[in-house]
N, C-alpha and C. Protein backbone atom coordinates (compact mmCIF):
# COMPACT_ATOMS: atom_id res chain seq x y z
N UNK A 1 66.94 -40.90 56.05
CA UNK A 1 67.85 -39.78 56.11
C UNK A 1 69.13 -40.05 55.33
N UNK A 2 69.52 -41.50 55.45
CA UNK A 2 71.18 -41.69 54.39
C UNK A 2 70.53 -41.39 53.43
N UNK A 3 69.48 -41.61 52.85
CA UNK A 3 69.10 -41.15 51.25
C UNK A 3 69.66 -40.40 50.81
N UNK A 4 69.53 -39.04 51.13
CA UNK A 4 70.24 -37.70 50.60
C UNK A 4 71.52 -37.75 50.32
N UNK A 5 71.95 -38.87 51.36
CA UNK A 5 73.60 -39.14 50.33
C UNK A 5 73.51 -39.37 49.38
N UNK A 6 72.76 -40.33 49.22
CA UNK A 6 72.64 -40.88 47.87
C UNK A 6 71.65 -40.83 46.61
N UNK A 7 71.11 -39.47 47.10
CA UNK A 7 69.83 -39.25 45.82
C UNK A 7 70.81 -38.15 44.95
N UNK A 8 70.65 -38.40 43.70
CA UNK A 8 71.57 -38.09 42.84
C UNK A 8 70.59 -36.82 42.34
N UNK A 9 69.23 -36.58 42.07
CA UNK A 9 68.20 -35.62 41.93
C UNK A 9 68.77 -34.43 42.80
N UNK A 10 69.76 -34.66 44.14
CA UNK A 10 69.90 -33.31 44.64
C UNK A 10 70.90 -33.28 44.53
N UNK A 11 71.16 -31.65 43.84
CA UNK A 11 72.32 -30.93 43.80
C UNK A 11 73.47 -30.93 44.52
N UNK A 12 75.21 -31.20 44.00
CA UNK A 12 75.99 -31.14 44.97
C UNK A 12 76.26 -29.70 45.55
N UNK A 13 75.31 -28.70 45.13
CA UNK A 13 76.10 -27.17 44.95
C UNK A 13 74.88 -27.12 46.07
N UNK A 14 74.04 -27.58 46.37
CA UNK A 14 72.96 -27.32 47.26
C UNK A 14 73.62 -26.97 48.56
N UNK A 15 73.88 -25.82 49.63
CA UNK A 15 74.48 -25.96 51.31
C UNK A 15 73.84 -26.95 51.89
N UNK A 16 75.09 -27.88 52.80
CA UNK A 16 74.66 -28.94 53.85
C UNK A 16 73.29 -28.14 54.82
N UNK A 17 73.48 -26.91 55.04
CA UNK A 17 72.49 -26.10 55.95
C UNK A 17 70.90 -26.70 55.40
N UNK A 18 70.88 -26.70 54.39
CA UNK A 18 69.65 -27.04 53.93
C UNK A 18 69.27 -28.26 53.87
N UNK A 19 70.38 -29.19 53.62
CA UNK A 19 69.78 -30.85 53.76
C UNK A 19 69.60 -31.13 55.20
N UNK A 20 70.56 -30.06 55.98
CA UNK A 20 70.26 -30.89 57.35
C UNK A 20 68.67 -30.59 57.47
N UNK A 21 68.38 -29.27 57.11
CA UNK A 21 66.99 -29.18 57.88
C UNK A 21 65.69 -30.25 57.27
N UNK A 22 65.96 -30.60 56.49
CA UNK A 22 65.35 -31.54 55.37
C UNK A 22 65.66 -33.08 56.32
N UNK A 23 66.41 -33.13 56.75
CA UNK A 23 66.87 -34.57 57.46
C UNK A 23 66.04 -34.18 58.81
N UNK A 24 65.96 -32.58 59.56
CA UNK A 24 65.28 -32.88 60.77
C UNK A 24 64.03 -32.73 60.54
N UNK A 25 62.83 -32.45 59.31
CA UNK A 25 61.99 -32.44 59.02
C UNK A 25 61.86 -34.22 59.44
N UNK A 26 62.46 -35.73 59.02
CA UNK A 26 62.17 -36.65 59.51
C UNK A 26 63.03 -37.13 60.69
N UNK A 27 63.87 -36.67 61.17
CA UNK A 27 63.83 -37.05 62.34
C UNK A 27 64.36 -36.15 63.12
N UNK A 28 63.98 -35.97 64.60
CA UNK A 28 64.35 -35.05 65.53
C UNK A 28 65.89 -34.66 65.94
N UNK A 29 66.47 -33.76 66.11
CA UNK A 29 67.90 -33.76 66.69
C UNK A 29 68.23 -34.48 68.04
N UNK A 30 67.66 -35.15 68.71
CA UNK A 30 67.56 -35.68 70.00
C UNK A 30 68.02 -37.34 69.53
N UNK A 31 66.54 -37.22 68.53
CA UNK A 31 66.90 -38.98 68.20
C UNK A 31 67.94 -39.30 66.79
N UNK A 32 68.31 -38.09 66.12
CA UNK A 32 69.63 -38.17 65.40
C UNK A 32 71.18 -38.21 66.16
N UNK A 33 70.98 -37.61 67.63
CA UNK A 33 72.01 -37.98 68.06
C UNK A 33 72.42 -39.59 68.63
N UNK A 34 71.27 -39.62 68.93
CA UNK A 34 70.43 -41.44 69.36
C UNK A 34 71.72 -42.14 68.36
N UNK A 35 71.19 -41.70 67.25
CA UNK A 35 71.20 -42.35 65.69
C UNK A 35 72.97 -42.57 65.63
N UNK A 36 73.26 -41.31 65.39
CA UNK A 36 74.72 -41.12 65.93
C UNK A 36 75.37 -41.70 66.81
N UNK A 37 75.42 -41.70 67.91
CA UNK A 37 76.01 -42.59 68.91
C UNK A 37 75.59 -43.99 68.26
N UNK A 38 74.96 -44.93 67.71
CA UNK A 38 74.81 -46.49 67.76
C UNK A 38 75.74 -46.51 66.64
N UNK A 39 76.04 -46.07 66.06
CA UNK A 39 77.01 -45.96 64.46
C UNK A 39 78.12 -45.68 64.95
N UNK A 40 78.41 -44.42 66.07
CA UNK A 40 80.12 -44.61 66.61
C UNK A 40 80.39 -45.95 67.32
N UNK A 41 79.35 -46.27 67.92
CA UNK A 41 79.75 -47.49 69.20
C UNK A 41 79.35 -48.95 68.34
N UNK A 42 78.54 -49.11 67.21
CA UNK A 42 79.18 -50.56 66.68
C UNK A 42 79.22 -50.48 65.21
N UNK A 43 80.24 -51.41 64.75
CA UNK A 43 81.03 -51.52 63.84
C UNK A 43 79.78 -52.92 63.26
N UNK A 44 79.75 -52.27 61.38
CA UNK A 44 78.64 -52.81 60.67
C UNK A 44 79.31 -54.15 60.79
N UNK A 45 78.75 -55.60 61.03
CA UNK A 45 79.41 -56.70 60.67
C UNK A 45 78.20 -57.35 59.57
N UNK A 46 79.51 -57.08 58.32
CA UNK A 46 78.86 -57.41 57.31
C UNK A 46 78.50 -59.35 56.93
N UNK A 47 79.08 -60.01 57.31
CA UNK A 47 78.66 -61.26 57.57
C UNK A 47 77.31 -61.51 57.85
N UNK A 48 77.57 -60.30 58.91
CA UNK A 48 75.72 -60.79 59.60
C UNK A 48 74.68 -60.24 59.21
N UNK A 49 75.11 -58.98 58.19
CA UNK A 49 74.13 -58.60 57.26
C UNK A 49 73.44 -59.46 55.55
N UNK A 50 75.21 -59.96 55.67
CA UNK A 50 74.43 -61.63 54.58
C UNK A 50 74.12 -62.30 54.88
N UNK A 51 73.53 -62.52 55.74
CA UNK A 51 72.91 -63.91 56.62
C UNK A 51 71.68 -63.17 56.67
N UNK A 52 71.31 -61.94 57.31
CA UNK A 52 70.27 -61.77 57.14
C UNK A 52 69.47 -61.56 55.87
N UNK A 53 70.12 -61.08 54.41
CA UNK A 53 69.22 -60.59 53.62
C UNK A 53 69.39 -62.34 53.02
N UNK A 54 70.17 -63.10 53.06
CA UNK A 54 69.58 -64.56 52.94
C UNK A 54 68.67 -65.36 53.89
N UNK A 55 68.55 -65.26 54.98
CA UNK A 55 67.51 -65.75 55.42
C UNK A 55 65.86 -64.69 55.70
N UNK A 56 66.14 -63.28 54.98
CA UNK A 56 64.77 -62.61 54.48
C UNK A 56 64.63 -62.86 52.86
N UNK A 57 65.18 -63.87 51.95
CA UNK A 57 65.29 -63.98 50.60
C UNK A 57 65.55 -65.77 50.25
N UNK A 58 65.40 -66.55 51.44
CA UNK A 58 65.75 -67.72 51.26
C UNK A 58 64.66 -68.45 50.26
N UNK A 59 63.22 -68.48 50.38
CA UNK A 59 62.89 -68.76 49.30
C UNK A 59 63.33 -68.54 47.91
N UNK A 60 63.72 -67.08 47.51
CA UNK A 60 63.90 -66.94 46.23
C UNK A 60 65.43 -67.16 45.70
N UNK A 61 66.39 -67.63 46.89
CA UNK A 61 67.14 -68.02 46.67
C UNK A 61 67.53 -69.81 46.20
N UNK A 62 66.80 -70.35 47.04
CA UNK A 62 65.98 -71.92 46.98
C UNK A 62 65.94 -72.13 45.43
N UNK A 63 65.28 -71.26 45.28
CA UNK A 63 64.79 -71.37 43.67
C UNK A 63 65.40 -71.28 42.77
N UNK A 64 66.32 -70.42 42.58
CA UNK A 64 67.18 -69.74 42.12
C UNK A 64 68.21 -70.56 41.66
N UNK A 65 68.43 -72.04 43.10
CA UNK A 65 69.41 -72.62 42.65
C UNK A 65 69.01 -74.08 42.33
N UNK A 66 67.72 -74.62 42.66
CA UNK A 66 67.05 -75.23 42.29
C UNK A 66 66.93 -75.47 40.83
N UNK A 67 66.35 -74.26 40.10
CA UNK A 67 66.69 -73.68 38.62
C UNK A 67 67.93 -74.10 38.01
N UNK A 68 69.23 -73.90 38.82
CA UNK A 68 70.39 -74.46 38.35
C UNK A 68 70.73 -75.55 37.86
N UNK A 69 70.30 -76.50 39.00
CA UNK A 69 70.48 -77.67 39.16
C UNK A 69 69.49 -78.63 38.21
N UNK A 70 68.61 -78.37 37.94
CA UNK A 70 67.79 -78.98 36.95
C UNK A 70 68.45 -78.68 35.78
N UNK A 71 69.26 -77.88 35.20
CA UNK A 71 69.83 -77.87 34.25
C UNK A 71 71.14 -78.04 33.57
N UNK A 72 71.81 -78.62 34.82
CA UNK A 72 73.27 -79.22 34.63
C UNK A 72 72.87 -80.26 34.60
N UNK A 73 73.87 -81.28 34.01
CA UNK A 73 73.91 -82.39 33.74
C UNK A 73 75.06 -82.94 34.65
N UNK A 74 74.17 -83.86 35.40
CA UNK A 74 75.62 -84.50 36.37
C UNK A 74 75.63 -85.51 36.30
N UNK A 75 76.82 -86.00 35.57
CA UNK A 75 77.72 -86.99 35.19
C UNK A 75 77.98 -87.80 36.41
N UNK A 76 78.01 -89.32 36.95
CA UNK A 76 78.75 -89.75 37.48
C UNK A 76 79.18 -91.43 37.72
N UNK A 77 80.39 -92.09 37.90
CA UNK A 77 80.50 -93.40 37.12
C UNK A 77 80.05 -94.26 38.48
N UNK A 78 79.06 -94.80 37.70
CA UNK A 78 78.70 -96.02 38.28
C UNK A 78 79.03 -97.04 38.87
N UNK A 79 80.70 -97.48 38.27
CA UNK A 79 81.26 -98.21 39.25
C UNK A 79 81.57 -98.00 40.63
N UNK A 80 81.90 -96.60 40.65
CA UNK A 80 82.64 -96.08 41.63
C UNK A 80 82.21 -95.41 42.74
N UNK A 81 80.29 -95.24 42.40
CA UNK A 81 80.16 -94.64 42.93
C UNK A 81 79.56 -95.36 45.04
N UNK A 82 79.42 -94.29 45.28
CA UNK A 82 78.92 -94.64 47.33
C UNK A 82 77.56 -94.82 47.14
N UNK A 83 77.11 -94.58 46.17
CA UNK A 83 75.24 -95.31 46.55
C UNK A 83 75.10 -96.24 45.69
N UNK A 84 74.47 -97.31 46.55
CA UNK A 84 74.19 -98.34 45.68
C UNK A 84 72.85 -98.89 46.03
């Protein structure tokens, strides 16, 4: 249903009257109010939405930096260094 905010294919000159009914075609007015109330009563915490699309993307993130790292060159002096 946020789609229609954001589908650019529909007209801004189009009446809200008509998208709503288009929005209750998928979901009911009962469970849009549902919908409604969980959006007044909590506040998005975006932290915990990057945590989630990294731990649903952690493989391809793995990789990603994996990729990196094979291709820097890391320098470091031998005298000085903590592993020996």
């Amino acid at each position: 249903m946020f789609n229609f905010f954001i589908d650019g294919s529909i007209d801004d000159n189009i009446p809200f009257g008509e998208i709503r009914q288009k929005v209750f075609l998928l979901i009911s007015k009962d469970d849009m109010h549902l919908v409604s109330e969980f959006f007044d009563k909590n506040e998005i915490d975006v932290i915990e939405y990057q945590w989630q699309y990294i731990a649903s993307n952690h493989l391809k993130i793995a990789n990603s930096i994996r990729k990196f790292f094979m291709v820097i060159d890391i320098v470091y002096d031998n005298e000085k260094s903590v592993i020996e």
